[in-house]
N, C-alpha and C. Protein backbone atom coordinates (compact mmCIF):
# COMPACT_ATOMS: atom_id res chain seq x y z
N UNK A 1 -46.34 -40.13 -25.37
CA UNK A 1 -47.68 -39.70 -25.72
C UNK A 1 -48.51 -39.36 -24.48
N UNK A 2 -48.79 -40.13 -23.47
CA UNK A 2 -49.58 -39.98 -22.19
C UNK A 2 -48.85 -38.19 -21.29
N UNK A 3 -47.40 -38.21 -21.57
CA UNK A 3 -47.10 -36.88 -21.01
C UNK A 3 -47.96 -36.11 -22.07
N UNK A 4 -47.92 -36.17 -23.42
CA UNK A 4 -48.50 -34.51 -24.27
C UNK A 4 -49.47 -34.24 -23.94
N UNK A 5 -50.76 -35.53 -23.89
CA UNK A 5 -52.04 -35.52 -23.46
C UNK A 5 -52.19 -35.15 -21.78
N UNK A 6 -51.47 -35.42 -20.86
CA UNK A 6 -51.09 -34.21 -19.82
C UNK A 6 -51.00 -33.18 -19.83
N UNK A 7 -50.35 -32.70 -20.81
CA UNK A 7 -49.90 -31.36 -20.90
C UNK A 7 -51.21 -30.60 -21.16
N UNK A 8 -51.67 -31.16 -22.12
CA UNK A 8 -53.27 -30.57 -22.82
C UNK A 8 -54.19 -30.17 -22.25
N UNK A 9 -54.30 -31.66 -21.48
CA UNK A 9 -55.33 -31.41 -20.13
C UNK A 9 -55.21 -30.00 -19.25
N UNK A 10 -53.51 -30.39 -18.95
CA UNK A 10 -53.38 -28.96 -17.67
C UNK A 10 -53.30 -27.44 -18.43
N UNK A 11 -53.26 -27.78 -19.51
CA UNK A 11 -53.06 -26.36 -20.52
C UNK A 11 -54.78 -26.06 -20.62
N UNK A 12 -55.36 -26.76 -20.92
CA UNK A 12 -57.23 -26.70 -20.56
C UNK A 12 -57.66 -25.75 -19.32
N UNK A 13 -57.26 -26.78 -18.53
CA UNK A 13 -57.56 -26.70 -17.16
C UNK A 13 -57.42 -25.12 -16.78
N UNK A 14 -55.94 -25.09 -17.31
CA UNK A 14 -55.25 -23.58 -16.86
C UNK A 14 -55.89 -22.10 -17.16
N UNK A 15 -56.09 -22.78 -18.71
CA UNK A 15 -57.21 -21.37 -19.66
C UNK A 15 -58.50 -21.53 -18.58
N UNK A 16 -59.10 -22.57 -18.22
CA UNK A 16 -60.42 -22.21 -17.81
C UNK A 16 -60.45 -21.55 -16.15
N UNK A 17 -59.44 -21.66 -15.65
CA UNK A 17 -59.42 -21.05 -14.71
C UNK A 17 -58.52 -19.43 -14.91
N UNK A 18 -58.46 -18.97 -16.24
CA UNK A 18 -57.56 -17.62 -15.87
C UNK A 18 -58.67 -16.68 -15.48
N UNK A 19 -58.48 -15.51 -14.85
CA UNK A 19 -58.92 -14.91 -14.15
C UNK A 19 -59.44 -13.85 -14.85
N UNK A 20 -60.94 -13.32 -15.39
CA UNK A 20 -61.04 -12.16 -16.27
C UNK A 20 -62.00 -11.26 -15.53
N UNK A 21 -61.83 -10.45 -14.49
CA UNK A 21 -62.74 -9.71 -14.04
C UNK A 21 -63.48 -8.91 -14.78
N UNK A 22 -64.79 -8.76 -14.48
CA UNK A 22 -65.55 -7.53 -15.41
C UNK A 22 -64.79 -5.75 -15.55
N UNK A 23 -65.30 -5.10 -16.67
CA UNK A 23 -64.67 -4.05 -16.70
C UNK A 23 -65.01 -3.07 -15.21
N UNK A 24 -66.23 -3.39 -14.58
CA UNK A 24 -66.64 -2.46 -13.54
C UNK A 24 -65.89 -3.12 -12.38
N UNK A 25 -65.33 -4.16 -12.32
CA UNK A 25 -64.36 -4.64 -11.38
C UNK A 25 -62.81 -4.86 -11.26
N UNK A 26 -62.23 -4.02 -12.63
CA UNK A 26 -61.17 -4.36 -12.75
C UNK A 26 -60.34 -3.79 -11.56
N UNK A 27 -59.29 -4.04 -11.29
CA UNK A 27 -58.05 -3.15 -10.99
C UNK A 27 -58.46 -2.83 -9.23
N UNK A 28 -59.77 -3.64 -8.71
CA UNK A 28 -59.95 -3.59 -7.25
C UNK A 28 -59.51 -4.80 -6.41
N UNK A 29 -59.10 -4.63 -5.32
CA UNK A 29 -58.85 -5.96 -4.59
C UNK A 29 -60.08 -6.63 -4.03
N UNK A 30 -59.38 -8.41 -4.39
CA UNK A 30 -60.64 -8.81 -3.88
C UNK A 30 -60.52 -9.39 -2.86
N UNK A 31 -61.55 -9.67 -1.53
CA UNK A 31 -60.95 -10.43 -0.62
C UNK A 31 -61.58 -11.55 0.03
N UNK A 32 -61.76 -12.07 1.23
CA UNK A 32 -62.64 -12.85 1.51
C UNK A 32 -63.70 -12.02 2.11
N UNK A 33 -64.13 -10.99 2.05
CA UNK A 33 -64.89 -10.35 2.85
C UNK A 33 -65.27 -8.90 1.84
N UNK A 34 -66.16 -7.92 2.73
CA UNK A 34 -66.94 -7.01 2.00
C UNK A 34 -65.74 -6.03 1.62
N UNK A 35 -66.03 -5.96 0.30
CA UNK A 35 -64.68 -4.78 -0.33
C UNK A 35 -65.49 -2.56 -0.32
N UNK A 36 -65.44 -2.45 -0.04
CA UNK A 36 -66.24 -1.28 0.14
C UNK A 36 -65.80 -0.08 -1.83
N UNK A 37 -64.31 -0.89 -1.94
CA UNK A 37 -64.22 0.25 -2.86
C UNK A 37 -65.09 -0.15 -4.63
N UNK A 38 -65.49 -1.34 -4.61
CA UNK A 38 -66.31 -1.93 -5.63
C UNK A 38 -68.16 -1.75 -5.29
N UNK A 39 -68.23 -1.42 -4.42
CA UNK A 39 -69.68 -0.36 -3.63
C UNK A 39 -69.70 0.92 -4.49
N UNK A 40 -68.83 1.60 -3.96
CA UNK A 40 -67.93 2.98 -4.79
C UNK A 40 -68.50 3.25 -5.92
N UNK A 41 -67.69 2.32 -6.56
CA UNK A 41 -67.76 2.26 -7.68
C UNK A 41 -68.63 2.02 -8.48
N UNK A 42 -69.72 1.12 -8.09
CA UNK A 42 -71.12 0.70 -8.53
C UNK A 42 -71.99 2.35 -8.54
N UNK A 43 -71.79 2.35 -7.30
CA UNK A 43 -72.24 3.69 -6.96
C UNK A 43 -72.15 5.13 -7.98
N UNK A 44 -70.88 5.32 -7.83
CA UNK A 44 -70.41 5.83 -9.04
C UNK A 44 -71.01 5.90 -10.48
N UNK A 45 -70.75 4.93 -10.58
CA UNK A 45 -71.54 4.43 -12.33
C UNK A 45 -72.69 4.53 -12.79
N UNK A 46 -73.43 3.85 -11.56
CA UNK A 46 -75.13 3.68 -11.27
C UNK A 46 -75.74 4.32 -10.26
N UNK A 47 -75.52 5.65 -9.87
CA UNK A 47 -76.18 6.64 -9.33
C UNK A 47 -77.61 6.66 -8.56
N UNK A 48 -77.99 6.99 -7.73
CA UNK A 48 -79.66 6.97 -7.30
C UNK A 48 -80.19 7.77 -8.14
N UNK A 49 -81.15 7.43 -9.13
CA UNK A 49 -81.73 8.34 -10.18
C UNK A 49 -81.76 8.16 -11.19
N UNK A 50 -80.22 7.10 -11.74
CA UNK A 50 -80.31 7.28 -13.29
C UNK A 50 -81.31 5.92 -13.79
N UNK A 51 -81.43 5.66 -14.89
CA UNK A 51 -82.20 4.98 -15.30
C UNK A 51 -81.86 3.16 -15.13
N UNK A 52 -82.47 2.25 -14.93
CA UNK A 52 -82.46 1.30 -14.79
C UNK A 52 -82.39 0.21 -16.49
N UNK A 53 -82.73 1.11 -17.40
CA UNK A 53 -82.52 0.10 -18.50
C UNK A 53 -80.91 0.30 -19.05
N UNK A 54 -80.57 1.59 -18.53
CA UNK A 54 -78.93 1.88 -18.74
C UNK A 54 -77.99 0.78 -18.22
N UNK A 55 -78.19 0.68 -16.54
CA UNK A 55 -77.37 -0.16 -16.01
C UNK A 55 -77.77 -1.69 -15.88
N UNK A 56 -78.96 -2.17 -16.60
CA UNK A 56 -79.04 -3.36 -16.98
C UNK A 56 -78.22 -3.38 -18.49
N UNK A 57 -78.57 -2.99 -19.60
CA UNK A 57 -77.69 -2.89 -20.29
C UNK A 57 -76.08 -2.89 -20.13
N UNK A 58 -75.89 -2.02 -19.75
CA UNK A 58 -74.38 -2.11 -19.68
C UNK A 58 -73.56 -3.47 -18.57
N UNK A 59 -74.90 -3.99 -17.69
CA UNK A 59 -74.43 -5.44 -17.21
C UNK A 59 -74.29 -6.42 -17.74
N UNK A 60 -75.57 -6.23 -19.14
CA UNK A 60 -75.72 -7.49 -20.00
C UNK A 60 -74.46 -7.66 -20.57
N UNK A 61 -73.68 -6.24 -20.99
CA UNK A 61 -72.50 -6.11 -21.96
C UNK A 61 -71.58 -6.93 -21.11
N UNK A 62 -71.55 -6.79 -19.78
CA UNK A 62 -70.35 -7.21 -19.13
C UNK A 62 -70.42 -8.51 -18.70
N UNK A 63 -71.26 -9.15 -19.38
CA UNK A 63 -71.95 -10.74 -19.20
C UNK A 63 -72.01 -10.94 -17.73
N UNK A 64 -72.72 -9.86 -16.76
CA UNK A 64 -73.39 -10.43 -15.66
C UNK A 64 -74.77 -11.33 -16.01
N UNK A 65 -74.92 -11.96 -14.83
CA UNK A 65 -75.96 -12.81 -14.96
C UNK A 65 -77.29 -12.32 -14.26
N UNK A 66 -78.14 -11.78 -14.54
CA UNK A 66 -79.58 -10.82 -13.90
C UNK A 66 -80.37 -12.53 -13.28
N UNK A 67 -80.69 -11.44 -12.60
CA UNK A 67 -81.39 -12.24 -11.82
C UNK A 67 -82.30 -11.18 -10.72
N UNK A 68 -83.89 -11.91 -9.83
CA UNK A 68 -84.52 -11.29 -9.05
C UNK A 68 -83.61 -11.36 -7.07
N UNK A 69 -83.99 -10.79 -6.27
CA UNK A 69 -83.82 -11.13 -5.01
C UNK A 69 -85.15 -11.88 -4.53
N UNK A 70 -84.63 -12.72 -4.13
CA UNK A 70 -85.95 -13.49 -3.51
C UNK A 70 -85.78 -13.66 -1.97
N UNK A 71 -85.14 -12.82 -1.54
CA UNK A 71 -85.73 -12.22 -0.16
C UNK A 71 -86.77 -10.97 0.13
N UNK A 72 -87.62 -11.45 0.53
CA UNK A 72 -88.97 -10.51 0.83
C UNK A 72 -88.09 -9.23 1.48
N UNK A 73 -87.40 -9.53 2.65
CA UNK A 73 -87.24 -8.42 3.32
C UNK A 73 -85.99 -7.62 3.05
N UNK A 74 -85.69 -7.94 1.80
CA UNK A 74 -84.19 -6.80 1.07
C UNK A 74 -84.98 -5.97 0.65
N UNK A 75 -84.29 -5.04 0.94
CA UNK A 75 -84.58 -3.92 0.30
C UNK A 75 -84.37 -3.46 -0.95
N UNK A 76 -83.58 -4.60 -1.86
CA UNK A 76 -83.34 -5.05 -3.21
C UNK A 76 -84.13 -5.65 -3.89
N UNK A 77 -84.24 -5.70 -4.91
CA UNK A 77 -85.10 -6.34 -5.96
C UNK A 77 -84.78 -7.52 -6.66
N UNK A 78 -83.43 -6.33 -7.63
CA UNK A 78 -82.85 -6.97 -8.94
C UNK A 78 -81.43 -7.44 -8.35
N UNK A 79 -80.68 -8.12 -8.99
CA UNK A 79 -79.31 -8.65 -8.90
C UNK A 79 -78.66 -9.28 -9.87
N UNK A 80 -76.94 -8.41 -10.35
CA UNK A 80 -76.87 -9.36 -11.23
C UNK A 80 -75.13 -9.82 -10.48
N UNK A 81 -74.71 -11.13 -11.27
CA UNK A 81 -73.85 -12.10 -10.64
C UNK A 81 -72.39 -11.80 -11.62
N UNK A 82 -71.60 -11.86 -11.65
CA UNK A 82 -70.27 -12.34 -12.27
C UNK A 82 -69.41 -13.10 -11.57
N UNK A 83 -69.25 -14.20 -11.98
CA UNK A 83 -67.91 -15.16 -11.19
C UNK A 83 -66.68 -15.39 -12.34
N UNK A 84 -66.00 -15.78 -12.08
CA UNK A 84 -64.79 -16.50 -12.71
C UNK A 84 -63.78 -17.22 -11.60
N UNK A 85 -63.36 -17.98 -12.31
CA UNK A 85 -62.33 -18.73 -11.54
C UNK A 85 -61.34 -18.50 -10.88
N UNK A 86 -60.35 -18.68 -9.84
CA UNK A 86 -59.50 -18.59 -8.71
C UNK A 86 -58.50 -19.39 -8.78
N UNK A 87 -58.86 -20.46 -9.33
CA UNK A 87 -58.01 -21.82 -9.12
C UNK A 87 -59.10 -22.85 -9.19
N UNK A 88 -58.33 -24.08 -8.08
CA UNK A 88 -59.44 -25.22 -8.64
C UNK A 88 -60.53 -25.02 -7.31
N UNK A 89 -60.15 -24.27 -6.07
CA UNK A 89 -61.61 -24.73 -5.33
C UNK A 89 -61.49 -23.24 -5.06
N UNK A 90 -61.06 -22.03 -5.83
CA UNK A 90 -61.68 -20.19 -4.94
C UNK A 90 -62.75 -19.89 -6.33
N UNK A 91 -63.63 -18.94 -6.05
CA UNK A 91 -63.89 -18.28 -7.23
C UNK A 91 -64.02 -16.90 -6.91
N UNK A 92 -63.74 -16.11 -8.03
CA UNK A 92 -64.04 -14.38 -7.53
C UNK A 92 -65.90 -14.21 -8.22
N UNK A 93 -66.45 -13.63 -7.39
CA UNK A 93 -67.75 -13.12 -7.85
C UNK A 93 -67.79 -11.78 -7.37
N UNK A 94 -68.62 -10.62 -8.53
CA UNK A 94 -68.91 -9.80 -8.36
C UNK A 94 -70.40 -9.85 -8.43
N UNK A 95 -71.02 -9.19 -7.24
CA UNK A 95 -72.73 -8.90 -7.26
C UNK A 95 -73.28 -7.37 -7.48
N UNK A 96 -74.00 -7.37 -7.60
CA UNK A 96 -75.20 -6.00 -7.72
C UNK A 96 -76.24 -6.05 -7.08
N UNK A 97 -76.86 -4.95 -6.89
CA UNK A 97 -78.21 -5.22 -6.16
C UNK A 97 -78.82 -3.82 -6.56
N UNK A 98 -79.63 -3.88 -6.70
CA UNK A 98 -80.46 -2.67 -6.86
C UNK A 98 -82.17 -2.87 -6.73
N UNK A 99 -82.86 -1.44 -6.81
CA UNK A 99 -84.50 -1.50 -7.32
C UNK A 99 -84.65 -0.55 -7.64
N UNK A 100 -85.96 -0.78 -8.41
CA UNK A 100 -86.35 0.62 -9.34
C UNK A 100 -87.61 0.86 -9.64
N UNK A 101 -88.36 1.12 -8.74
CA UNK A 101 -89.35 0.75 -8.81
C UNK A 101 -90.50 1.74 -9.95
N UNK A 102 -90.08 2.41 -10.22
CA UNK A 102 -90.27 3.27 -11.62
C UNK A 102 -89.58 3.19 -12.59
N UNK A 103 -88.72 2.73 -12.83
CA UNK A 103 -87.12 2.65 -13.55
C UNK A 103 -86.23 2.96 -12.94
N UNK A 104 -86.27 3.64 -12.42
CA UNK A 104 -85.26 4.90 -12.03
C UNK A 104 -84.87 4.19 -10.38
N UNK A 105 -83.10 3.88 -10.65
CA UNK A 105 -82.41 3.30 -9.67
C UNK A 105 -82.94 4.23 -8.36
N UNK A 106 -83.58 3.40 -7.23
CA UNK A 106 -83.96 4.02 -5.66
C UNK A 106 -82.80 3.18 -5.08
N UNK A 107 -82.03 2.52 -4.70
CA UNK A 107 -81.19 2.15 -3.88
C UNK A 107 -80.37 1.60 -4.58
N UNK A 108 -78.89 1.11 -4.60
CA UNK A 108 -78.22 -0.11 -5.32
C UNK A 108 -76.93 0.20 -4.53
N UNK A 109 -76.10 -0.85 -4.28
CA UNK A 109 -74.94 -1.69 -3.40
C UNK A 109 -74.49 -2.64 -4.62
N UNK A 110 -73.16 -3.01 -3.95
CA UNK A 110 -72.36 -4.15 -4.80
C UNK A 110 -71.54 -4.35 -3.75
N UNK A 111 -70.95 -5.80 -4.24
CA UNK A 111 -70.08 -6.91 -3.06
C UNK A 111 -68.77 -7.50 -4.20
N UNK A 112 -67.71 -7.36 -4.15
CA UNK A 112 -67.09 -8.52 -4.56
C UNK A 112 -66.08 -9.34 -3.78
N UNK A 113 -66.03 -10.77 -3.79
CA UNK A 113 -65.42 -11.25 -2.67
C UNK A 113 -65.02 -12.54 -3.79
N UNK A 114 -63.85 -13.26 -2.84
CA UNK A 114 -63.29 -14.37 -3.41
C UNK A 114 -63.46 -15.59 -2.33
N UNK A 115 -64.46 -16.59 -2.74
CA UNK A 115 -65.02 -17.59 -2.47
C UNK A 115 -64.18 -18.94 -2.78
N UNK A 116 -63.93 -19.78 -1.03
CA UNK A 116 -63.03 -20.98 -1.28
C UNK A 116 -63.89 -22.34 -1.01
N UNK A 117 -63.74 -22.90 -1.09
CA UNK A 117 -64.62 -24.49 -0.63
C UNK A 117 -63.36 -24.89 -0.17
């Protein structure tokens, strides 16, 4: 009995760490450092110009997490977060950054990197 209830545990454990990147991050490498082709791609998607309730929307869909920049001196505003798990001490996060200060995207960047403790 104490092995099945092992098993359970690590069968838990295992699901909560599988790895589900967002759709705007699939299929890129991630590394410990700045990935330039998930920039690209943000870029790509979310354009200087297009509208800002578009690409909040379509973040909400991808269960990023919104959030403000609370650095005065970015040149960013808004930000939204995606992490998922690595294992037991990496995680992968994907970020955003943008502003809009009319709606309408004036700057936006993205980072994704894989984070160890």
């Amino acid at each position: 009995m104490p092995l099945r209830m092992f098993g359970l545990a690590l069968a838990t454990l295992l699901v909560g760490c599988s790895n589900s990147e967002p759709p705007i991050g699939r299929g890129l490498p991630i590394t410990f450092g700045f990935t330039p082709a998930f920039e690209q791609r943000v870029r790509e998607r979310f354009p200087v110009g297009s509208d800002e309730r578009q690409l909040i929307t379509e973040l909400n869909n991808e269960n990023f997490t919104l959030g403000r920049v609370s650095d005065p001196s970015s040149r960013y505003r808004n930000s939204a977060q995606y992490e998922t798990s690595a294992g037991l001490f990496c995680k992968d996060e994907w970020q955003i950054y943008w502003s809009a200060p009319q709606g309408l995207i004036l700057e936006i960047g993205g980072v994704n990197r894989e984070i160890c403790l």
